[in-house]
N, C-alpha and C. Protein backbone atom coordinates (compact mmCIF):
# COMPACT_ATOMS: atom_id res chain seq x y z
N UNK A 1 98.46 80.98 100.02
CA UNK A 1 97.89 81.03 98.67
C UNK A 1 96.65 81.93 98.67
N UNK A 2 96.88 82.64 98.01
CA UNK A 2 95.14 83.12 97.57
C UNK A 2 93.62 83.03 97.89
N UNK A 3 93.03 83.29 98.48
CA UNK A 3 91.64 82.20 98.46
C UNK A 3 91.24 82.14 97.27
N UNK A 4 91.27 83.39 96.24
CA UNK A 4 90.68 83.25 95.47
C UNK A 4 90.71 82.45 94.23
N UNK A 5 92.36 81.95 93.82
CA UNK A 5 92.90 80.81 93.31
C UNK A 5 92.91 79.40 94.03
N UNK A 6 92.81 79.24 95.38
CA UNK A 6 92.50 77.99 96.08
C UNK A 6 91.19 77.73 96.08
N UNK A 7 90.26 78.52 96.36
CA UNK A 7 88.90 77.97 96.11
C UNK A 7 88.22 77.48 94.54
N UNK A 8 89.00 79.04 93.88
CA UNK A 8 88.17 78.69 92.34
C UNK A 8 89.23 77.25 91.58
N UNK A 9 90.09 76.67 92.38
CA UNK A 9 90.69 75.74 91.80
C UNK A 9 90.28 74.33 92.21
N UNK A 10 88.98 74.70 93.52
CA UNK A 10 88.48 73.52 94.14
C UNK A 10 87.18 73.41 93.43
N UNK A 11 87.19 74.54 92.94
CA UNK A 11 85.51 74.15 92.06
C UNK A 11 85.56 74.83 90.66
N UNK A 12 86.66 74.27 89.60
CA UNK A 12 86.55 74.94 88.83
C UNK A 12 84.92 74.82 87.75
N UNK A 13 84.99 73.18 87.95
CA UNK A 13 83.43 72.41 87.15
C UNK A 13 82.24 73.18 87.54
N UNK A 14 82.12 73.63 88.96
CA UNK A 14 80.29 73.72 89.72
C UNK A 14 80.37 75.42 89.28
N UNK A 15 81.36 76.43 88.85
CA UNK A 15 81.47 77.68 88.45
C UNK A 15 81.67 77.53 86.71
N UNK A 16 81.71 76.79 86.53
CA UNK A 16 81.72 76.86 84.89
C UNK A 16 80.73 76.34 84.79
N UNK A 17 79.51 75.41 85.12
CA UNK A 17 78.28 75.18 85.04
C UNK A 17 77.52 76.18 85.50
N UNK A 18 77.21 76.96 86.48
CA UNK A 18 77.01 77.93 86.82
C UNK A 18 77.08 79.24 85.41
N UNK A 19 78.15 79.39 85.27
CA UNK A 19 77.92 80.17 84.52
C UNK A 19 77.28 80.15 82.97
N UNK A 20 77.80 79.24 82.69
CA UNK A 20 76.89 78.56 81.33
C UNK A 20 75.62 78.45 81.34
N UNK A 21 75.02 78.03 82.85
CA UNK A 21 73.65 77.89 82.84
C UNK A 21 73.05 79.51 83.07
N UNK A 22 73.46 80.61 83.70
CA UNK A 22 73.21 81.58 83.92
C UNK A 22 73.74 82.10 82.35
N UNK A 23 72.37 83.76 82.37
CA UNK A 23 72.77 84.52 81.60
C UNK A 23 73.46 85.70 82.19
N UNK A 24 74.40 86.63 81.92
CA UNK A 24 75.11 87.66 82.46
C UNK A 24 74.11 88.42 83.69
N UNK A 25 73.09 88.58 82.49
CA UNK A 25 72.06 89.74 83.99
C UNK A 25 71.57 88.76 84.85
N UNK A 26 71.69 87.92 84.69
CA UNK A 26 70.96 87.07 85.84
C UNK A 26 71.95 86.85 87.07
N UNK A 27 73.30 86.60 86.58
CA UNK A 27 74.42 86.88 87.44
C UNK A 27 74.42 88.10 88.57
N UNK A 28 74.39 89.39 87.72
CA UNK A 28 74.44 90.64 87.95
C UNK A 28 73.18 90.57 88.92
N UNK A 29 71.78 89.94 88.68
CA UNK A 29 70.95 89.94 89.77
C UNK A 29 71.21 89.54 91.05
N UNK A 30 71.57 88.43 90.78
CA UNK A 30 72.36 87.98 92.08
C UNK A 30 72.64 88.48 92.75
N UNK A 31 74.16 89.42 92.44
CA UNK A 31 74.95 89.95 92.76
C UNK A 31 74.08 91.08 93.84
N UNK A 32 73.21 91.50 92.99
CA UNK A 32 72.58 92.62 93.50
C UNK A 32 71.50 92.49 94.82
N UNK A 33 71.35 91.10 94.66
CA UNK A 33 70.10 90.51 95.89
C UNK A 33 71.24 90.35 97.12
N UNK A 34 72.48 89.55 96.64
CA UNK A 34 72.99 89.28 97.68
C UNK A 34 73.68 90.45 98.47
N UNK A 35 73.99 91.51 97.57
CA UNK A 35 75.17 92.53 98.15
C UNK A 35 73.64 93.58 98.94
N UNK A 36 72.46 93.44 98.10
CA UNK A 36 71.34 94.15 99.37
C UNK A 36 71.12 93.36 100.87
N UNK A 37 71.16 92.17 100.69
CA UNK A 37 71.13 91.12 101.62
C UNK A 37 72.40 91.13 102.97
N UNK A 38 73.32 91.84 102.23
CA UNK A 38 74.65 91.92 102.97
C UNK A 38 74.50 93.57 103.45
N UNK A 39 73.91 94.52 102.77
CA UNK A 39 73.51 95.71 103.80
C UNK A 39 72.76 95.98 104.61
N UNK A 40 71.64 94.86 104.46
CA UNK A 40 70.59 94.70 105.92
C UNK A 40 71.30 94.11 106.82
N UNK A 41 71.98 92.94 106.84
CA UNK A 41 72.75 92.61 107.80
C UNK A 41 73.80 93.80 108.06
N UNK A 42 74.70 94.54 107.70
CA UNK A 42 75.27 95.39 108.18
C UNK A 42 74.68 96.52 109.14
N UNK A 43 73.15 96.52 108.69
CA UNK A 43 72.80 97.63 109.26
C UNK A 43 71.88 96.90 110.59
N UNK A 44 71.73 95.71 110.71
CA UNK A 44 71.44 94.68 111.82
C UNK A 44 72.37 95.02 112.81
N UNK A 45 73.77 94.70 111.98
CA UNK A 45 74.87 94.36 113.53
C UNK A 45 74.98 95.96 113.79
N UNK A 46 74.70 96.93 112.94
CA UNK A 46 75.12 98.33 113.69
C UNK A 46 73.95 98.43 114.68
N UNK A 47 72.92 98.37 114.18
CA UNK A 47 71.35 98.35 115.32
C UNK A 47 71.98 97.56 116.48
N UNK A 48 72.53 96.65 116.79
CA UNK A 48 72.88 96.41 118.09
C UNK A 48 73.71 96.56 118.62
N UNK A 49 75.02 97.13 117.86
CA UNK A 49 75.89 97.73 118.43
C UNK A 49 75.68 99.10 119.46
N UNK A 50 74.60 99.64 118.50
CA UNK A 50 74.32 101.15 118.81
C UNK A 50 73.69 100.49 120.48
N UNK A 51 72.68 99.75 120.53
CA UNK A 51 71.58 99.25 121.34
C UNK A 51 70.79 100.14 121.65
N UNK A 52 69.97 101.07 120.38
CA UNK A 52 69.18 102.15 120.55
C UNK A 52 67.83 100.92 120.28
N UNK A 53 67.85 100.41 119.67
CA UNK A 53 66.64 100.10 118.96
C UNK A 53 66.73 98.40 119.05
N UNK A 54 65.95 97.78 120.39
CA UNK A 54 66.53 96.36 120.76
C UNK A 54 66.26 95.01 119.92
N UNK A 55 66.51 94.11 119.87
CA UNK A 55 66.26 93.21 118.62
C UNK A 55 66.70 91.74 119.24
N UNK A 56 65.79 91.14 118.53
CA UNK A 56 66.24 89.68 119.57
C UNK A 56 67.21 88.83 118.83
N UNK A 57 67.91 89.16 117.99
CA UNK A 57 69.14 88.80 117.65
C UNK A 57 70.61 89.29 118.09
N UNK A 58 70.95 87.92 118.08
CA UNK A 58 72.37 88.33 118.96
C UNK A 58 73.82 89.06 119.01
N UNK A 59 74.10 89.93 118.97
CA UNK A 59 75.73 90.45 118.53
C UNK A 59 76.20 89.65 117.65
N UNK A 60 76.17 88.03 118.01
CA UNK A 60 77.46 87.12 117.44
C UNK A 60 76.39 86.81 115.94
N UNK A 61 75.17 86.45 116.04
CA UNK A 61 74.25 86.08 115.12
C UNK A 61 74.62 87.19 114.16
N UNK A 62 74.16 88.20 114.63
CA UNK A 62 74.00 89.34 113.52
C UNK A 62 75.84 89.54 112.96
N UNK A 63 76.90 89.43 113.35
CA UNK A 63 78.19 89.10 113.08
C UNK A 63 77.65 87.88 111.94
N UNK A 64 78.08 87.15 112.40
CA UNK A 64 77.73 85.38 111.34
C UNK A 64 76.90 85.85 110.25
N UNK A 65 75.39 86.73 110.02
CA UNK A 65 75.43 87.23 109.61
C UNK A 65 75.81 87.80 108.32
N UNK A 66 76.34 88.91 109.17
CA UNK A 66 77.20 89.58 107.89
C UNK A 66 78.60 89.15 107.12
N UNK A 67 79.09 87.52 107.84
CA UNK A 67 79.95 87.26 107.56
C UNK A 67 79.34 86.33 106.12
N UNK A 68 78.17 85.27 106.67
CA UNK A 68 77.68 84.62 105.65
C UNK A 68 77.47 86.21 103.99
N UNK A 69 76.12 86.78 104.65
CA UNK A 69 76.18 87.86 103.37
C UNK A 69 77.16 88.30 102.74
N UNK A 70 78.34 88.41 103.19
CA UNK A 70 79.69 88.71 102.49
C UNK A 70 80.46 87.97 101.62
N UNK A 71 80.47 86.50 102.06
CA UNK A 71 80.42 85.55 101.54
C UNK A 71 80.21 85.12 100.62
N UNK A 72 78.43 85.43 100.19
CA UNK A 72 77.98 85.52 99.32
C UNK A 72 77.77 86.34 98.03
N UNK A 73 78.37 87.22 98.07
CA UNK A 73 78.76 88.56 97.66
C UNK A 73 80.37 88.21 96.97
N UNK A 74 81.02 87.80 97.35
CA UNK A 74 81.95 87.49 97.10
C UNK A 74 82.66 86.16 96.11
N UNK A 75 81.66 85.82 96.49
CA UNK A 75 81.64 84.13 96.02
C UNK A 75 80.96 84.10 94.67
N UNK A 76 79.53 85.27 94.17
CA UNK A 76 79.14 85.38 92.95
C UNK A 76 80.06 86.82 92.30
N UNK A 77 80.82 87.80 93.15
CA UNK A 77 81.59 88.22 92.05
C UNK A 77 82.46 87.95 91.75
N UNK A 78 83.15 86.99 92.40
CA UNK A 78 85.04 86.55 92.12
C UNK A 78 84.58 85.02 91.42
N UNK A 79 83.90 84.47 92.07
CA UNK A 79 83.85 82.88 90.66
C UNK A 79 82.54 82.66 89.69
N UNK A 80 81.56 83.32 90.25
CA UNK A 80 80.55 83.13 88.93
C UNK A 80 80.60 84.53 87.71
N UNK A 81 80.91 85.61 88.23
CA UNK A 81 81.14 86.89 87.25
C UNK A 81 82.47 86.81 86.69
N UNK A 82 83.07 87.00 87.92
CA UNK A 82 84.83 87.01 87.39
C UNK A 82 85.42 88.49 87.77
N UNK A 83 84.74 89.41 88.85
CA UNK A 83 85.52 90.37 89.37
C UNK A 83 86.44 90.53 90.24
N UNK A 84 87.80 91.16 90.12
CA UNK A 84 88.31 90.89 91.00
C UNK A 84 88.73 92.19 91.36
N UNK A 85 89.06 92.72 92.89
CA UNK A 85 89.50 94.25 93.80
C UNK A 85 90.43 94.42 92.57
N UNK A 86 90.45 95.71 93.00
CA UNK A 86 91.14 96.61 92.17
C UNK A 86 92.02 97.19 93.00
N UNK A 87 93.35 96.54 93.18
CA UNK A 87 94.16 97.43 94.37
C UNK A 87 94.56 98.55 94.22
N UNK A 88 94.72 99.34 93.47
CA UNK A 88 94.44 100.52 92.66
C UNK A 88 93.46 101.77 93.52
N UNK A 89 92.39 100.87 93.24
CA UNK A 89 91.22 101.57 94.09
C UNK A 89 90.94 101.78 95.36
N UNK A 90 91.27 100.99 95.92
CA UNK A 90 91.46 100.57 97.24
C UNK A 90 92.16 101.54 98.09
N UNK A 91 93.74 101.48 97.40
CA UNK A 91 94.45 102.27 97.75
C UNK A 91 94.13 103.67 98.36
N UNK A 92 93.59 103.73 96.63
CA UNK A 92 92.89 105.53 96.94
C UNK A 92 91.94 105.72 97.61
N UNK A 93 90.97 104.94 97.92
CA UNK A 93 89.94 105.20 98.95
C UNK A 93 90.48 105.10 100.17
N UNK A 94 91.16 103.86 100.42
CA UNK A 94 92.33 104.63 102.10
C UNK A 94 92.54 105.79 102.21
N UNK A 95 93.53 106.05 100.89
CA UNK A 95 94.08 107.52 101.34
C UNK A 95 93.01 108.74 101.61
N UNK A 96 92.12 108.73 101.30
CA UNK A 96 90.94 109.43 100.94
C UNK A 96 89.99 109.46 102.50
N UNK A 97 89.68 108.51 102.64
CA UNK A 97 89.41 108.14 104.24
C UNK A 97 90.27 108.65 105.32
N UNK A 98 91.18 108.26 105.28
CA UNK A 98 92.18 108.67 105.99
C UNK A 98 92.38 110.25 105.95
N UNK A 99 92.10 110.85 104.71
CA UNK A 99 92.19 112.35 104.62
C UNK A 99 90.98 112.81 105.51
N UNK A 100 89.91 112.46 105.27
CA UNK A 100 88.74 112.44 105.95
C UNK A 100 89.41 112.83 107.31
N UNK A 101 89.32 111.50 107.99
CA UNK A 101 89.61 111.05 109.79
C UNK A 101 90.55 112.47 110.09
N UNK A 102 91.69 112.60 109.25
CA UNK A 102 92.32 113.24 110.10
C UNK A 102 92.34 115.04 109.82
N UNK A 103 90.88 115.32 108.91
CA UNK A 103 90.21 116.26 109.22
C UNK A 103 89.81 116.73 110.25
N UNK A 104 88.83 115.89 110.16
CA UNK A 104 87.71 115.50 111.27
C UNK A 104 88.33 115.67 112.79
N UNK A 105 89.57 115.31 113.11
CA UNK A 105 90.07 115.32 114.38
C UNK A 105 90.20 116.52 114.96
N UNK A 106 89.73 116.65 116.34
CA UNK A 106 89.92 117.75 116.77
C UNK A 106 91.66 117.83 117.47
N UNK A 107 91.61 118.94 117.66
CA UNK A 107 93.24 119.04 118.47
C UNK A 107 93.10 118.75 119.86
C-alpha cells in the first residue's frame, strides 16, 4: 500500500486539525524551515563522507539525520499541505541526469 494513503489514513483527525489551525503561509513556513533543516543535514553527511573537514558526528548520526529531516519534509508536504511527486517530473529529471552522466563519461 502506499505510505502515503496508509499513514494519512492513520491520522486523518491530527492533519485536519493541523491544518485548520494553521494558515496556508504558515504551512509553507514550515515547509521551508524543515526542507532548510534537511539541506544542512545533507551537507553534514557529505562533510563526512568527503572526511576533508572532521566533525564529531557520526556517519550513521549524520545518516539518521537526514533521514529524520526528510521525514519531516515530507510529512508537512504530503499531509499538512497536500503535495504530492509529480511522476511526470521525475521522469524527466532522470532522463535529464542521466543525459548529464553519460556526457560526462569519458571513453
Amino acid at each position: 500500500m502506499d505510505i502515503i494513503k496508509r499513514l494519512h489514513g492513520m491520522m486523518p483527525g491530527e492533519c485536519e486539525l493541523i491544518r485548520k489551525k494553521l494558515t496556508k503561509p504558515a504551512m509553507y513556513e514550515g515547509l521551508a524551515e524543515e526542507a532548510a533543516e534537511l539541506a544542512q543535514a545533507a551537507l553534514k553527511y557529505a562533510r563526512i563522507c568527503r572526511g576533508e573537514n572532521p566533525t564529531p558526528v557520526s556517519l550513521r548520526e549524520a545518516r539518521d539525520h537526514v533521514l529524520e529531516e526528510y521525514t519531516d519534509v515530507f510529512h508537512i508536504a504530503s499531509y499538512i499541505i497536500g503535495i504530492k511527486p509529480d511522476e511526470g517530473q521525475i521522469v524527466r529529471k532522470n532522463g535529464r541526469w542521466l543525459a548529464r552522466l553519460r556526457v560526462g563519461r569519458k571513453p
